[in-house]
Protein backbone atom coordinates (compact mmCIF):
# COMPACT_ATOMS: atom_id res chain seq x y z
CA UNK A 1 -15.33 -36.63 -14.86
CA UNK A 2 -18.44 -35.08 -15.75
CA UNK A 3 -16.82 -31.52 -17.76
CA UNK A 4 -19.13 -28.63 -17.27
CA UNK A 5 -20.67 -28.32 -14.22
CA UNK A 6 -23.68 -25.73 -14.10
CA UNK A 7 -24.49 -24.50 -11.57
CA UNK A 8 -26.50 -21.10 -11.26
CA UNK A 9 -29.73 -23.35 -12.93
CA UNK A 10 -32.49 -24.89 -12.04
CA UNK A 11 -33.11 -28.28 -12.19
CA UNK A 12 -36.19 -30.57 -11.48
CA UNK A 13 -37.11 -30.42 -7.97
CA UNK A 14 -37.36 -34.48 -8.17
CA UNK A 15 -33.52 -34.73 -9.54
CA UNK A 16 -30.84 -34.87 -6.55
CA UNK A 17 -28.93 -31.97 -4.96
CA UNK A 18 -26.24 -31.56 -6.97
CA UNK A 19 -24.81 -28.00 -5.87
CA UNK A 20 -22.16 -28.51 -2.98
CA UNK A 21 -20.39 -25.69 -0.74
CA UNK A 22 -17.05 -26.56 -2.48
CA UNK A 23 -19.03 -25.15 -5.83
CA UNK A 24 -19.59 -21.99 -3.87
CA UNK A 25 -16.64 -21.54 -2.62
CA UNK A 26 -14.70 -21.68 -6.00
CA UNK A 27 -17.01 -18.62 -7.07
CA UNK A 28 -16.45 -16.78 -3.45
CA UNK A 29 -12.85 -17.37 -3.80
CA UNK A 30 -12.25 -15.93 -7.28
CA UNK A 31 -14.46 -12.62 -5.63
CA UNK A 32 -12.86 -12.34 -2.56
CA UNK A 33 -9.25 -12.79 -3.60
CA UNK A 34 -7.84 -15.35 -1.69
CA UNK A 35 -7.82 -16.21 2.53
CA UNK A 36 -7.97 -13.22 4.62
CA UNK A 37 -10.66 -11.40 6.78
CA UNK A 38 -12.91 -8.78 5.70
CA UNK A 39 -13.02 -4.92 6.68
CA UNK A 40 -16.85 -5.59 8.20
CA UNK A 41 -17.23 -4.99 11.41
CA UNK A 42 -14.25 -5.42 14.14
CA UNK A 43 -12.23 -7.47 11.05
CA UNK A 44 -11.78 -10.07 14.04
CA UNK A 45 -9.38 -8.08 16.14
CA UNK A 46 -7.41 -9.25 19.05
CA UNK A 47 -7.83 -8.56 22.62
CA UNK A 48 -5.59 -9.87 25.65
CA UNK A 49 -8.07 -10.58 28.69
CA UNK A 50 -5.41 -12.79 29.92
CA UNK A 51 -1.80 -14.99 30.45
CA UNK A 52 -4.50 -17.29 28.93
CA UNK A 53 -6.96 -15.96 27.03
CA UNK A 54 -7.58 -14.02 24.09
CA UNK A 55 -10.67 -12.74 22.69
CA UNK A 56 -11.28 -12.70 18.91
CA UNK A 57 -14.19 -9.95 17.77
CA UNK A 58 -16.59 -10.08 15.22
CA UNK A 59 -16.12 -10.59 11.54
CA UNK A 60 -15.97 -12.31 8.43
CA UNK A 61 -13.34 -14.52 7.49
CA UNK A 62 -12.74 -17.00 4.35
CA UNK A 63 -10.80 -20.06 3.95
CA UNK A 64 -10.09 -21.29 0.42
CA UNK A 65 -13.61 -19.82 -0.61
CA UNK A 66 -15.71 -20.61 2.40
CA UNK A 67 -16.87 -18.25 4.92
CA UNK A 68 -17.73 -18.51 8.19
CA UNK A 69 -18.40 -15.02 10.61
CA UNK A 70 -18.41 -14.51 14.31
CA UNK A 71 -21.74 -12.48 14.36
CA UNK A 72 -21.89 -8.71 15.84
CA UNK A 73 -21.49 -8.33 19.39
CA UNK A 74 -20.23 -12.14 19.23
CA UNK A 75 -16.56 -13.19 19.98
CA UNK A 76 -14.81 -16.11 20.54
CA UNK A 77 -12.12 -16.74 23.18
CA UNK A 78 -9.40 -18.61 22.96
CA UNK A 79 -7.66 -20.30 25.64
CA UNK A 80 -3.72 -20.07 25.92
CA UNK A 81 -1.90 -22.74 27.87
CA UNK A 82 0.41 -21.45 30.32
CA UNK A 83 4.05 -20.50 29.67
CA UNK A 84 7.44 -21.92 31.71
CA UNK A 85 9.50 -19.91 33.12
CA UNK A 86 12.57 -19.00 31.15
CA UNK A 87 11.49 -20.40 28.38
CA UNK A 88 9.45 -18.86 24.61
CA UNK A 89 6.97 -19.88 22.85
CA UNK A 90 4.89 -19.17 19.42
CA UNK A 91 0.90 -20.25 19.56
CA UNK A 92 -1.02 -19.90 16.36
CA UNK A 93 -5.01 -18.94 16.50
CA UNK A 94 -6.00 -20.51 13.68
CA UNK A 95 -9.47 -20.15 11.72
CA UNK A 96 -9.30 -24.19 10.38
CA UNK A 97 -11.41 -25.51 7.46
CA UNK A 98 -11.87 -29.39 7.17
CA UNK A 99 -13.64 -31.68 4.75
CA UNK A 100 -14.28 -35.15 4.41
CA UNK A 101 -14.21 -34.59 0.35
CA UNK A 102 -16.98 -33.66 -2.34
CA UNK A 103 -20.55 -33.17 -1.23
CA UNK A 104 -19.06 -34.66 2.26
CA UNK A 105 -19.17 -33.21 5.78
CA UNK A 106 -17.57 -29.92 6.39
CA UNK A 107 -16.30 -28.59 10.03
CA UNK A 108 -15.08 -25.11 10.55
CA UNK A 109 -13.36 -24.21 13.61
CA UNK A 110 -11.26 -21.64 15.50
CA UNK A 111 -8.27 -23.04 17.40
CA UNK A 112 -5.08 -22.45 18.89
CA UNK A 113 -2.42 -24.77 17.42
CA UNK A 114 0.53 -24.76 20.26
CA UNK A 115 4.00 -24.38 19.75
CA UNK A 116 7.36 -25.65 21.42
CA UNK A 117 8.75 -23.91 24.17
CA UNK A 118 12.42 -23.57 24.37
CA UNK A 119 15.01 -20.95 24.23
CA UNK A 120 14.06 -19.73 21.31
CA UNK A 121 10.18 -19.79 20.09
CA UNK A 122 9.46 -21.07 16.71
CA UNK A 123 5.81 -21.39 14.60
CA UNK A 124 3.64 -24.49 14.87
CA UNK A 125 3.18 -25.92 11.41
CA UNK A 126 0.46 -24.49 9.44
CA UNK A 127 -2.08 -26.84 7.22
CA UNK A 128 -3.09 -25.17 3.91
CA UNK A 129 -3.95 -27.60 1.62
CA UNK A 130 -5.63 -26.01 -2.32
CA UNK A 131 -9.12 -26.82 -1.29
CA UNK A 132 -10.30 -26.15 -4.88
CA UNK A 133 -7.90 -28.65 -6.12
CA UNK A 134 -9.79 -31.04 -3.36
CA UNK A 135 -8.24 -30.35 -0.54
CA UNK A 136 -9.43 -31.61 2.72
CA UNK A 137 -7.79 -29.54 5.62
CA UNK A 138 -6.49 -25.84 4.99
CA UNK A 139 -5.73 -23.61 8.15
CA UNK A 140 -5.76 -19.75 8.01
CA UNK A 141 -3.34 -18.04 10.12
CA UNK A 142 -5.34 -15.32 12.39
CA UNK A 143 -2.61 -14.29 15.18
CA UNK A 144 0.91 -15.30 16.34
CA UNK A 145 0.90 -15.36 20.46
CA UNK A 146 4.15 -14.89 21.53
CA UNK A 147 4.86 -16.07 25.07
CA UNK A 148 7.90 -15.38 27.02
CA UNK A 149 7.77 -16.95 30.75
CA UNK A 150 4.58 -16.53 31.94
CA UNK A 151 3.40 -13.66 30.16
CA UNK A 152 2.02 -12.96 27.02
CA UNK A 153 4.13 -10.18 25.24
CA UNK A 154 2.24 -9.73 21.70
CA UNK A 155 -0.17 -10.78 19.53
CA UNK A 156 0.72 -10.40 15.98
CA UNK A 157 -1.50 -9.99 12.90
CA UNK A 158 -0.96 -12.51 10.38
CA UNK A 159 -4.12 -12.21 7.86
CA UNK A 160 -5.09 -10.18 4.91
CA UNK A 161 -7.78 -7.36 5.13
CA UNK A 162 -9.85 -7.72 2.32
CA UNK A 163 -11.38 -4.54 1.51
CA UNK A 164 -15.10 -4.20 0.28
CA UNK A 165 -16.03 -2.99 -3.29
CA UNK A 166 -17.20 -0.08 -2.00
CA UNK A 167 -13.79 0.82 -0.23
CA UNK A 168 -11.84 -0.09 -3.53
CA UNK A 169 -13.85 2.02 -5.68
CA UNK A 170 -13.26 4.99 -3.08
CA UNK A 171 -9.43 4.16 -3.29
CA UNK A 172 -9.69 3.84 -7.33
CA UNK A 173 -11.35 6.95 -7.65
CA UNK A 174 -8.90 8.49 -4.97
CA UNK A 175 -5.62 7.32 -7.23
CA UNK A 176 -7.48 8.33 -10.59
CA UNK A 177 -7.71 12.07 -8.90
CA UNK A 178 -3.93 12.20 -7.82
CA UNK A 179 -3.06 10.46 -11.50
CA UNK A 180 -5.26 13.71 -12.54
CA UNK A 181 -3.25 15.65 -10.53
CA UNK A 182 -0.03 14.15 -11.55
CA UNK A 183 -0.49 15.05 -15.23
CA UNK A 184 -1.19 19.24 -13.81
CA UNK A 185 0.96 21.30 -13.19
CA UNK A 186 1.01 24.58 -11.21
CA UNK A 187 1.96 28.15 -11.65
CA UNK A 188 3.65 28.54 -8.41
CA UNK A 189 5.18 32.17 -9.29
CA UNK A 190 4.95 34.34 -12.35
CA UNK A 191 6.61 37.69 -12.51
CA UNK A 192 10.39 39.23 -14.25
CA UNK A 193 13.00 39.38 -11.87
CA UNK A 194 17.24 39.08 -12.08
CA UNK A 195 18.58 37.59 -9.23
CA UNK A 196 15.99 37.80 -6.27
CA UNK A 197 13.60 35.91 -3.86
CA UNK A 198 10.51 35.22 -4.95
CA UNK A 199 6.89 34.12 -2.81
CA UNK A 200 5.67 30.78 -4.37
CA UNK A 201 2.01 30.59 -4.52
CA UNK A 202 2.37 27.28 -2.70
CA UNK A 203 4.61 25.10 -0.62
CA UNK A 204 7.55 23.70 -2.97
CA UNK A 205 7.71 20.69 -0.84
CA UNK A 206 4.09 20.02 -2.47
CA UNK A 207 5.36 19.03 -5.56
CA UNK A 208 7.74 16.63 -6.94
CA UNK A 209 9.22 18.43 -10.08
CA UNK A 210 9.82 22.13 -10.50
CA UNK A 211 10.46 24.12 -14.04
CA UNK A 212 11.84 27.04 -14.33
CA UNK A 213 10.95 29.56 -17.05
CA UNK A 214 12.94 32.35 -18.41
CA UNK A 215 13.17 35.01 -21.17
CA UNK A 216 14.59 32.29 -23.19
CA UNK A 217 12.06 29.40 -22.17
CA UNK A 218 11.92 26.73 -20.30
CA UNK A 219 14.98 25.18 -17.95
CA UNK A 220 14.78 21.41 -17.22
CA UNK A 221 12.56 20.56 -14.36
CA UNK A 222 14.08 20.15 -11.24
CA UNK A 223 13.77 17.00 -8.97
CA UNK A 224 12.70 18.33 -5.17
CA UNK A 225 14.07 16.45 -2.28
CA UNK A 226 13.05 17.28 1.60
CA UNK A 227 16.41 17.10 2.80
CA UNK A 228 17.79 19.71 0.07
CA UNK A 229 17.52 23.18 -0.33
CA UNK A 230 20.02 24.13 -3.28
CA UNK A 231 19.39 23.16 -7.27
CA UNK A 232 21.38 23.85 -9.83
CA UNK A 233 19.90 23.49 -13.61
CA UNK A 234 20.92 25.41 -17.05
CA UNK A 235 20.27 24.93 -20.70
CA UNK A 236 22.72 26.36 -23.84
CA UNK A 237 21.81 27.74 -27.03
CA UNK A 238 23.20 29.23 -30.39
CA UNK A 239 22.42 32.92 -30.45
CA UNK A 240 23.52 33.26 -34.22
CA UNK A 241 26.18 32.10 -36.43
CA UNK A 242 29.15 32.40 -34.64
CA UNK A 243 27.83 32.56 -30.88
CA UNK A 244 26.45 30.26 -28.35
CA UNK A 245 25.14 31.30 -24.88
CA UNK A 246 24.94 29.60 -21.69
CA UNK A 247 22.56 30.13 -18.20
CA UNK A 248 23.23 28.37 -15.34
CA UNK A 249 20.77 28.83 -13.26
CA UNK A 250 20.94 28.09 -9.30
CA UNK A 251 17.78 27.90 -7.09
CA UNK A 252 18.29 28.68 -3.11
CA UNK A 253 14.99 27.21 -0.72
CA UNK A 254 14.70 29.44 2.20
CA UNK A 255 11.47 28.53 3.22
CA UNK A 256 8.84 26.28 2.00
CA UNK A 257 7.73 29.55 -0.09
CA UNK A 258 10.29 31.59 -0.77
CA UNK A 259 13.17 30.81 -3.03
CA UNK A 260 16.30 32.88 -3.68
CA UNK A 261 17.04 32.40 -7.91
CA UNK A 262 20.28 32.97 -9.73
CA UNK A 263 20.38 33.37 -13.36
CA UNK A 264 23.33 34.42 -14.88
CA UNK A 265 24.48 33.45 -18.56
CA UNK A 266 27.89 34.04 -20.75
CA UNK A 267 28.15 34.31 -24.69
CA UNK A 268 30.50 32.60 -26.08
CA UNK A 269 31.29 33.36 -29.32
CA UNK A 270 34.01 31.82 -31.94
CA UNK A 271 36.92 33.64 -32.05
CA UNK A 272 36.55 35.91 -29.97
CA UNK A 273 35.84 36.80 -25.57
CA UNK A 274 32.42 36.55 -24.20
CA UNK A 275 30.98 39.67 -25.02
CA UNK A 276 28.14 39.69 -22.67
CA UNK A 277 28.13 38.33 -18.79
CA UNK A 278 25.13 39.11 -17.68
CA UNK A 279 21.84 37.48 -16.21
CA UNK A 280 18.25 36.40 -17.27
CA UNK A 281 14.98 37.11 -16.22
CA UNK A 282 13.14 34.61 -14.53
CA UNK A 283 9.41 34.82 -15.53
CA UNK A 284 7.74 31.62 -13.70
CA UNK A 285 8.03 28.86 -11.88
CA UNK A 286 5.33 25.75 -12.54
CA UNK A 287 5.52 22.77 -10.17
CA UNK A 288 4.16 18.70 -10.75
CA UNK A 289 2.33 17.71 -8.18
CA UNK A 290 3.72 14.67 -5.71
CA UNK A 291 2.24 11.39 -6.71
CA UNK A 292 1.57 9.84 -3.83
């Protein structure tokens, strides 16, 4: 074992190659993520010309670290062996890395691996040997051809899409906006009513929480479901000494922006009756964005 291995260096151009594509791919693979096919291009898709034939389009695709592409306008078709009648069966297009070990000689292929027909169809077994751990053969799943009879009857996706930088950072900066979003809410209504409809601003199905504001303060949000349409929500206090006064507030959708809003409260005070049944004032509704 020789420890450290560097390898972005330069040596003496009269010392011996000592940079291999196994040393690549160990970099490629901690960047790329793992086996899968990139977004580039036609990402490789499938296409049924035939009972025995499909065609594979362009793209990029890596195997424990090492790439290999099927250039623009290029594809690749792979040939199906015929079905029997009354019978299933699972083929496997396979995108098939092989190595006869360090600084060795490398083949990569694309090839159908053929399954068993019978009454049932099941998967061919799959090679995936750790080629950083020297592996020699790993095998990347591209698509599952199922066969019934004669016929194909699907193609299945079985790889990863691995998206490029430039697509994550659009999708991080996307979920940093809605976690922007998430953290603001909304006035949706503002106003002093007892016991009316109100116009929201927006549609309540927009937003995932709801508060309510009175003359009092604020309710406890509200948790919005699609399928719902009446809320109930209420909060208590102590008035003074000897009396403490309760809202119960009920909230009616009738459409997506207008809301019917009950408010009424009771004192209760030691003692004694309830001296006042009445109802509050509503003064605003805020809502929390969806987080989505």
């Amino acid at each position: 074992m020789s420890g450290l291995k560097p390898i972005t260096v330069n040596t003496p151009t009269a010392d011996e190659a000592h940079i291999y594509a196994e040393d690549d791919a160990s970099i490629y693979l901690s960047m790329f993520g793992g086996d899968g096919v990139s977004t580039n291009g036609q990402s490789c898709k499938a296409t049924v010309l035939s009972n025995n034939k499909v065609r594979i389009a362009d793209g990029i695709i890596c195997v424990g670290g090492h790439f290999a592409r099927i250039p623009y306008g290029d594809y690749i078709d792979c040939e199906i062996d015929s079905g029997q009648s009354e019978k299933k069966r699972n083929d496997i297009i396979v995108a098939r890395f092989e190595s006869t070990g360090t600084g060795g000689i490398d083949t990569y292929t694309c090839e159908v691996k053929k399954g068993t027909a019978g009454s049932t169809a099941t998967d061919p077994e799959i090679v995936q040997e750790d080629l950083y751990k020297a592996g020699k053969v790993r095998e990347l799943p591209l698509y599952r051809v199922k066969i019934e009879g004669l016929s194909i009857t699907a193609v299945e996706q079985l790889f990863t899409l691995r998206k490029t930088n430039e697509e994550l950072e659009k999708e991080l900066e996307s979920l940093n906006s809605k976690i922007k979003n998430f953290n603001t809410d909304k006035t949706l209504w503002s106003g002093s009513v007892i016991n009316e409809n109100v116009e929201l601003s927006d549609s309540i199905y927009n937003f995932r929480w709801i508060y309510i504001e009175t003359e009092d303060g604020i309710a406890s949000p509200i948790l919005i479901r699609k399928d719902k349409n009446k809320y109930l929500t209420g909060y208590g206090y102590a008035s003074n000494s000897n009396t403490i006064v309760t809202v119960t507030i009920k909230l009616t959708i009738n459409t997506a922006t207008n809301i019917n809003i009950l408010s009424y409260y009771a004192d209760h005070k030691f003692n004694s009756g309830h001296p006042n049944l009445a109802a509050k004032r509503v003064t605003a509704i805020y809502g929390v964005p969806t987080y989505s």
